[in-house]
N, C-alpha and C. Protein backbone atom coordinates (compact mmCIF):
# COMPACT_ATOMS: atom_id res chain seq x y z
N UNK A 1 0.85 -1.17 0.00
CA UNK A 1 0.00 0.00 0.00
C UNK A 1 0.89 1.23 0.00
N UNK A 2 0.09 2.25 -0.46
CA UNK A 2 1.15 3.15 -0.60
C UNK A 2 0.27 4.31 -0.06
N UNK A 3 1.55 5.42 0.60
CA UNK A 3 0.87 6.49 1.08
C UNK A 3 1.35 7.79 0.25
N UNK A 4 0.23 8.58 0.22
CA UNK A 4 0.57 9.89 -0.35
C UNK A 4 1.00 10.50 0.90
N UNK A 5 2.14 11.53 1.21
CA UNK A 5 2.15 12.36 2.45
C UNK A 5 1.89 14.08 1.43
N UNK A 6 0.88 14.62 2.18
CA UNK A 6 0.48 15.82 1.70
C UNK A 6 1.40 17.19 2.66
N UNK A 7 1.95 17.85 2.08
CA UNK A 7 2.44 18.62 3.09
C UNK A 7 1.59 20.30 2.92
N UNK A 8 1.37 20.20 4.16
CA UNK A 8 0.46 21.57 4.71
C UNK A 8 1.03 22.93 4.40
N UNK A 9 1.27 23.88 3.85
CA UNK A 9 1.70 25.21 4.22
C UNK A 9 0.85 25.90 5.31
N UNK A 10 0.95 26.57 6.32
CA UNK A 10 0.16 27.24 7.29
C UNK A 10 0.59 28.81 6.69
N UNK A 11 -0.15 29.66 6.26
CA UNK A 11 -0.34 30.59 5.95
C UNK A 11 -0.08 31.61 6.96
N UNK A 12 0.47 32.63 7.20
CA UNK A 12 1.30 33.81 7.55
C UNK A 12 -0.05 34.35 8.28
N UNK A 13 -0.29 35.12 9.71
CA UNK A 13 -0.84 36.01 9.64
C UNK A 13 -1.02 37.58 9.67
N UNK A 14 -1.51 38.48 9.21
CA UNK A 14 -1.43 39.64 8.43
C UNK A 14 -1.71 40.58 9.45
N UNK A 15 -2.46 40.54 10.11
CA UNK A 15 -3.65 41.58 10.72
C UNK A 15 -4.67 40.89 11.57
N UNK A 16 -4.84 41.58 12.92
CA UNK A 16 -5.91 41.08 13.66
C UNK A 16 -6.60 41.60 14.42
N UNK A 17 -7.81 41.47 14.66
CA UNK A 17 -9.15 42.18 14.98
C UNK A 17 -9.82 41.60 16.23
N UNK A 18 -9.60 42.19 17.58
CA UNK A 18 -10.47 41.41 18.48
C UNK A 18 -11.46 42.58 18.98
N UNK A 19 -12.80 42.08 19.33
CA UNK A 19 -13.66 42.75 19.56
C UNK A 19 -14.43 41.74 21.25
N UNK A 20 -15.13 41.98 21.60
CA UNK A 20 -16.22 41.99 22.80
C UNK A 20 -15.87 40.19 22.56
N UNK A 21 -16.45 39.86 21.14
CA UNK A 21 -16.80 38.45 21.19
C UNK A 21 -16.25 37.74 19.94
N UNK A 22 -15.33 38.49 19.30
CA UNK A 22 -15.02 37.87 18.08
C UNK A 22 -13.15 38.38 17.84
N UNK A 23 -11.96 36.94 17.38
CA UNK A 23 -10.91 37.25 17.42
C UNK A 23 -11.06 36.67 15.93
N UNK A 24 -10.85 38.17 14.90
CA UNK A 24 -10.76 38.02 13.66
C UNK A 24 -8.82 37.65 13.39
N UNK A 25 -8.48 36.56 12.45
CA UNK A 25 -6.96 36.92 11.78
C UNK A 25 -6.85 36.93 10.31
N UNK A 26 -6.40 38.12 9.27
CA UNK A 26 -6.08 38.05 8.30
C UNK A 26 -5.11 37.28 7.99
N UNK A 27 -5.26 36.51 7.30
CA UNK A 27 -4.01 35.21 6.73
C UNK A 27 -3.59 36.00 5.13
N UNK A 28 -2.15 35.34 4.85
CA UNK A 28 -1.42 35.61 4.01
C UNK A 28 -2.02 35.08 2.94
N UNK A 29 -2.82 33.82 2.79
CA UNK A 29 -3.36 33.23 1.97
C UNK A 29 -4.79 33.58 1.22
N UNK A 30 -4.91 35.39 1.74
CA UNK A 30 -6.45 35.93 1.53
C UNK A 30 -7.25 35.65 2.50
N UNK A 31 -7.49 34.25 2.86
CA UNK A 31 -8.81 33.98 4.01
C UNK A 31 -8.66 35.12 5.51
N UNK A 32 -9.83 34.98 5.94
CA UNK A 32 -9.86 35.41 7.27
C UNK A 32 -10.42 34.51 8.35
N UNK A 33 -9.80 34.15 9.19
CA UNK A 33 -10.79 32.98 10.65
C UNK A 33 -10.67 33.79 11.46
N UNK A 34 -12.36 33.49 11.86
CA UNK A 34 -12.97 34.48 13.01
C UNK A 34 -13.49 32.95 14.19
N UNK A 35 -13.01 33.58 15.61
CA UNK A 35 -13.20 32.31 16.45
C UNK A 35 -13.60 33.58 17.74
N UNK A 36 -14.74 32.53 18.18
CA UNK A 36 -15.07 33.35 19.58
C UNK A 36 -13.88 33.49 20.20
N UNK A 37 -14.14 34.59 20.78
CA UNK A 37 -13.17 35.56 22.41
C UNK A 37 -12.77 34.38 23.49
N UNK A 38 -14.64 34.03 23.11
CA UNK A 38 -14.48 33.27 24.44
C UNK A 38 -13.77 31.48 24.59
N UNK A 39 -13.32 31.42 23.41
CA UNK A 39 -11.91 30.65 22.85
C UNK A 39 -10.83 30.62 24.14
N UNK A 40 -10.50 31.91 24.31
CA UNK A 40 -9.58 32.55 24.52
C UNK A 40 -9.75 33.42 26.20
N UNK A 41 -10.09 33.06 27.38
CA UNK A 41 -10.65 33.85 28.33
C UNK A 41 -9.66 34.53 28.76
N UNK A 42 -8.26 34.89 28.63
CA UNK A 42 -7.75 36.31 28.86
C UNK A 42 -8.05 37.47 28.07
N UNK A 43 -8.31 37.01 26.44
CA UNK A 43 -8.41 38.38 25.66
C UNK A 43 -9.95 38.41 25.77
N UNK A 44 -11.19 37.54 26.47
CA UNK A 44 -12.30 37.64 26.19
C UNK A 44 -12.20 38.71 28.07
N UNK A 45 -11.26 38.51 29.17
CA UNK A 45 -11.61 39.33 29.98
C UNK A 45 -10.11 40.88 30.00
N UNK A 46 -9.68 40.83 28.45
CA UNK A 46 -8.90 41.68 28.24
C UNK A 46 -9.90 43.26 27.91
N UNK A 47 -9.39 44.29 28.62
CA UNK A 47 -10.05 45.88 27.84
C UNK A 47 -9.79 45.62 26.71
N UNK A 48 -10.34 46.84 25.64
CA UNK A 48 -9.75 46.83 24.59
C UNK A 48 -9.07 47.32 24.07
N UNK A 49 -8.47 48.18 25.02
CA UNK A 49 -6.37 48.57 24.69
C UNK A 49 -6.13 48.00 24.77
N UNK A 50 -6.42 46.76 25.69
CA UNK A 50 -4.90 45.93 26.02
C UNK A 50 -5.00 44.58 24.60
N UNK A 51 -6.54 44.74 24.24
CA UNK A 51 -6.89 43.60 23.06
C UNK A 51 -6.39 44.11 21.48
N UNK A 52 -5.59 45.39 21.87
CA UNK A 52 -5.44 46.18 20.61
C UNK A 52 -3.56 45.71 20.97
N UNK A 53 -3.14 45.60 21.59
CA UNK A 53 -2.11 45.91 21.71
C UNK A 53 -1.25 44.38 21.51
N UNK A 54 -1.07 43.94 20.13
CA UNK A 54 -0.47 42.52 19.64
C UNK A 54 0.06 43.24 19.00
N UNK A 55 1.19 41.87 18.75
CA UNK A 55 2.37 41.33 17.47
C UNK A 55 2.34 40.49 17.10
N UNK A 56 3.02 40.58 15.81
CA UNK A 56 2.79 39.07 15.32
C UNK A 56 4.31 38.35 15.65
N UNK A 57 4.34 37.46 16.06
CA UNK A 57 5.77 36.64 16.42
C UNK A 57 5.84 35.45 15.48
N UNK A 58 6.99 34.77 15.45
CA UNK A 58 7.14 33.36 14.48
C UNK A 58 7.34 34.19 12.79
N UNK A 59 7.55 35.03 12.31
CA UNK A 59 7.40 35.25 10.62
C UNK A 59 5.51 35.20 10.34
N UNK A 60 5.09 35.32 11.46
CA UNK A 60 3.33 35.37 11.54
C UNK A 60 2.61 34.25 11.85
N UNK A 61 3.37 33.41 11.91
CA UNK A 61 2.86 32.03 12.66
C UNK A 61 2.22 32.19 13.73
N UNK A 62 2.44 33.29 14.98
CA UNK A 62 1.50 33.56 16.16
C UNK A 62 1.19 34.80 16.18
N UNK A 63 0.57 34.98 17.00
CA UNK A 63 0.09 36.39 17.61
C UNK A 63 0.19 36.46 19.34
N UNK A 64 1.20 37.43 19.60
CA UNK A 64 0.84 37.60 21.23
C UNK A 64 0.70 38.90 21.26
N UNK A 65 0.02 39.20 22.82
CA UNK A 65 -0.56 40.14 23.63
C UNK A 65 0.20 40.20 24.65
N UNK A 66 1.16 41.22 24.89
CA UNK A 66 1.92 41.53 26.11
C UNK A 66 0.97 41.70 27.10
N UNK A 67 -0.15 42.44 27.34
CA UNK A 67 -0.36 43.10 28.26
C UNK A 67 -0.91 41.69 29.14
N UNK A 68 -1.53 40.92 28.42
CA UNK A 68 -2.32 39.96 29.17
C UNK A 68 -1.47 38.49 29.23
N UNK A 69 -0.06 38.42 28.67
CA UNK A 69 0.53 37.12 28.43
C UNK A 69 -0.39 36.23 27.74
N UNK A 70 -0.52 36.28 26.52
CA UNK A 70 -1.06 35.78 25.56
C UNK A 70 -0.71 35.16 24.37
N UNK A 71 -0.28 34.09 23.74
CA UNK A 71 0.02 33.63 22.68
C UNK A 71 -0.93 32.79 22.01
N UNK A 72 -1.59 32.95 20.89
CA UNK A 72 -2.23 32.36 19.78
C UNK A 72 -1.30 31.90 18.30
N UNK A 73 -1.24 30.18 17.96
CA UNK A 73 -0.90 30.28 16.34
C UNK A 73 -1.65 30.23 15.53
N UNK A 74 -1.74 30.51 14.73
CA UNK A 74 -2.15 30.37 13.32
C UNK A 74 -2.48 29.21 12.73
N UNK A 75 -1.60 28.17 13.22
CA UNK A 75 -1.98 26.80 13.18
C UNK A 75 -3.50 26.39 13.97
N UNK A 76 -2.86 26.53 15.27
CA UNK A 76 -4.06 26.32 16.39
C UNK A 76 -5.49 26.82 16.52
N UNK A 77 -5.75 28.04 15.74
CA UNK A 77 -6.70 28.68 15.45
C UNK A 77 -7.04 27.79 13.70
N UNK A 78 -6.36 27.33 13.16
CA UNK A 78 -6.80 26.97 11.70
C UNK A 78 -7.29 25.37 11.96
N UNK A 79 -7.19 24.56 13.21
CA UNK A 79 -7.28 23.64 13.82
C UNK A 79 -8.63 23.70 14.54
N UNK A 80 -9.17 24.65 15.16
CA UNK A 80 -9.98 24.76 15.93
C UNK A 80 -9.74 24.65 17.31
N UNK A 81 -8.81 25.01 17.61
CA UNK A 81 -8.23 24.98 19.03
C UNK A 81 -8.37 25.99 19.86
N UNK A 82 -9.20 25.46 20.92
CA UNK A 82 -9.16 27.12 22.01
C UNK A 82 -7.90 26.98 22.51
N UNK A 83 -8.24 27.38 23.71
CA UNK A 83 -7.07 28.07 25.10
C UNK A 83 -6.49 26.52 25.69
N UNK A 84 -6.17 26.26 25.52
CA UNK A 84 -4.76 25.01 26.14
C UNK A 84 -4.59 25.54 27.84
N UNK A 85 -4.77 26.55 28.31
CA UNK A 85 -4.32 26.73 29.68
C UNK A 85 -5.57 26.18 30.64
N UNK A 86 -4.98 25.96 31.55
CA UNK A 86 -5.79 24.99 32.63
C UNK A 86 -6.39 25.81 33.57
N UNK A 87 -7.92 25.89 33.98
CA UNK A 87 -8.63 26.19 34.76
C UNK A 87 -7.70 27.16 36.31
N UNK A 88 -7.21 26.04 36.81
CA UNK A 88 -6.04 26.55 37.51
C UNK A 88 -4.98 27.61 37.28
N UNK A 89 -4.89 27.71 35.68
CA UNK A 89 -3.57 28.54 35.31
C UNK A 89 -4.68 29.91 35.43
N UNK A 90 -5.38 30.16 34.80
CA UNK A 90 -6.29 30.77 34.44
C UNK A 90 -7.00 31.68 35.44
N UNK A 91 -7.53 31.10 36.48
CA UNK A 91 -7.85 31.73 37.84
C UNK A 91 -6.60 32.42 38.49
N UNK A 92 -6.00 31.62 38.45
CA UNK A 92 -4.19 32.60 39.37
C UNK A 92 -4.19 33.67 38.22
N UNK A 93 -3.94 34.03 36.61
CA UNK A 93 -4.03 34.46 36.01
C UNK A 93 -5.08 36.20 36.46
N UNK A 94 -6.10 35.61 36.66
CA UNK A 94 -7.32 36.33 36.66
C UNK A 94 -7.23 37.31 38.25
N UNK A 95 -6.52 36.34 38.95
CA UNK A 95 -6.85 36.75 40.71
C UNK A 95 -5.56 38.28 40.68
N UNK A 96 -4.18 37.90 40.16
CA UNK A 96 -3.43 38.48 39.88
C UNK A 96 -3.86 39.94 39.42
N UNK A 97 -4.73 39.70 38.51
CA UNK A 97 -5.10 40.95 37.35
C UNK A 97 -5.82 41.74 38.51
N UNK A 98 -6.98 40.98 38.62
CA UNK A 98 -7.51 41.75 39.74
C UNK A 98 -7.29 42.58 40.69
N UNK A 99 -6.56 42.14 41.55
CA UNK A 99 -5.34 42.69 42.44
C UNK A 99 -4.27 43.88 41.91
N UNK A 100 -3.93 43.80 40.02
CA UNK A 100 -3.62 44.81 40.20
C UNK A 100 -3.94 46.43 39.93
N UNK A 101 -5.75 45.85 39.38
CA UNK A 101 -6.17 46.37 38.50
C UNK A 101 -6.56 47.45 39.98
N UNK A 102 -7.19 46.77 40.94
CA UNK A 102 -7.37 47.33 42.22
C UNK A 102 -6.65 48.21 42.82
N UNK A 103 -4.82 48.12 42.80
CA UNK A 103 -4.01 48.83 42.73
C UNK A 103 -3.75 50.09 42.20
N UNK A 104 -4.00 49.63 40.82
CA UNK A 104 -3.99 50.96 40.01
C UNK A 104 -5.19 51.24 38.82
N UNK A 105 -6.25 51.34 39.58
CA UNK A 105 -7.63 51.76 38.46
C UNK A 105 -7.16 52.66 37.36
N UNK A 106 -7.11 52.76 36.45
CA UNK A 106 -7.57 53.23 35.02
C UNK A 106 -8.53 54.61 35.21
């Protein structure tokens, strides 16, 4: 038997758009994937300076968010993949923010 092996290109991303409930990414390949926020529960409980405030890292393979320690790929999102971080990571994450947001209100 014989196998074909198909090899994937993952497409570059360009530009990205997060809003209330929707994390748009322009891909190099023309398309755009739009995946709920709530994928994602730091940028879904991120403001939206801090949801404005990415890079693209990898040659565009990811996208992170300093403000909130955030990394998304391009792969993982073209996969259907939410948030990989654990309930646990996530709450310490959240308790932190809180605390410093309390500190220093906006």
């Amino acid at each position: 038997m014989t196998t074909l092996a198909i090899e994937l290109e993952i497409p570059g991303a360009e530009n990205v758009t997060v809003t209330d409930d929707t994390l748009s990414v322009d891909l190099s390949d023309g398309r755009t994937i739009s995946v709920p926020t709530a994928w994602y529960p730091r940028l879904s409980h991120a403001e939206q300076k801090e949801r404005e405030n990415w890079k693209l890292i990898g040659g565009g393979h990811g996208i992170h968010w300093e403000d909130i320690d955030e990394d998304i790929s391009v792969e993982g999102l073209l996969a259907g993949k939410s948030s990989g971080e654990s309930q646990q990571s996530f709450k310490k994450w959240l308790k932190a923010r809180e605390s410093r947001i309390a500190r220093h209100p906006t």
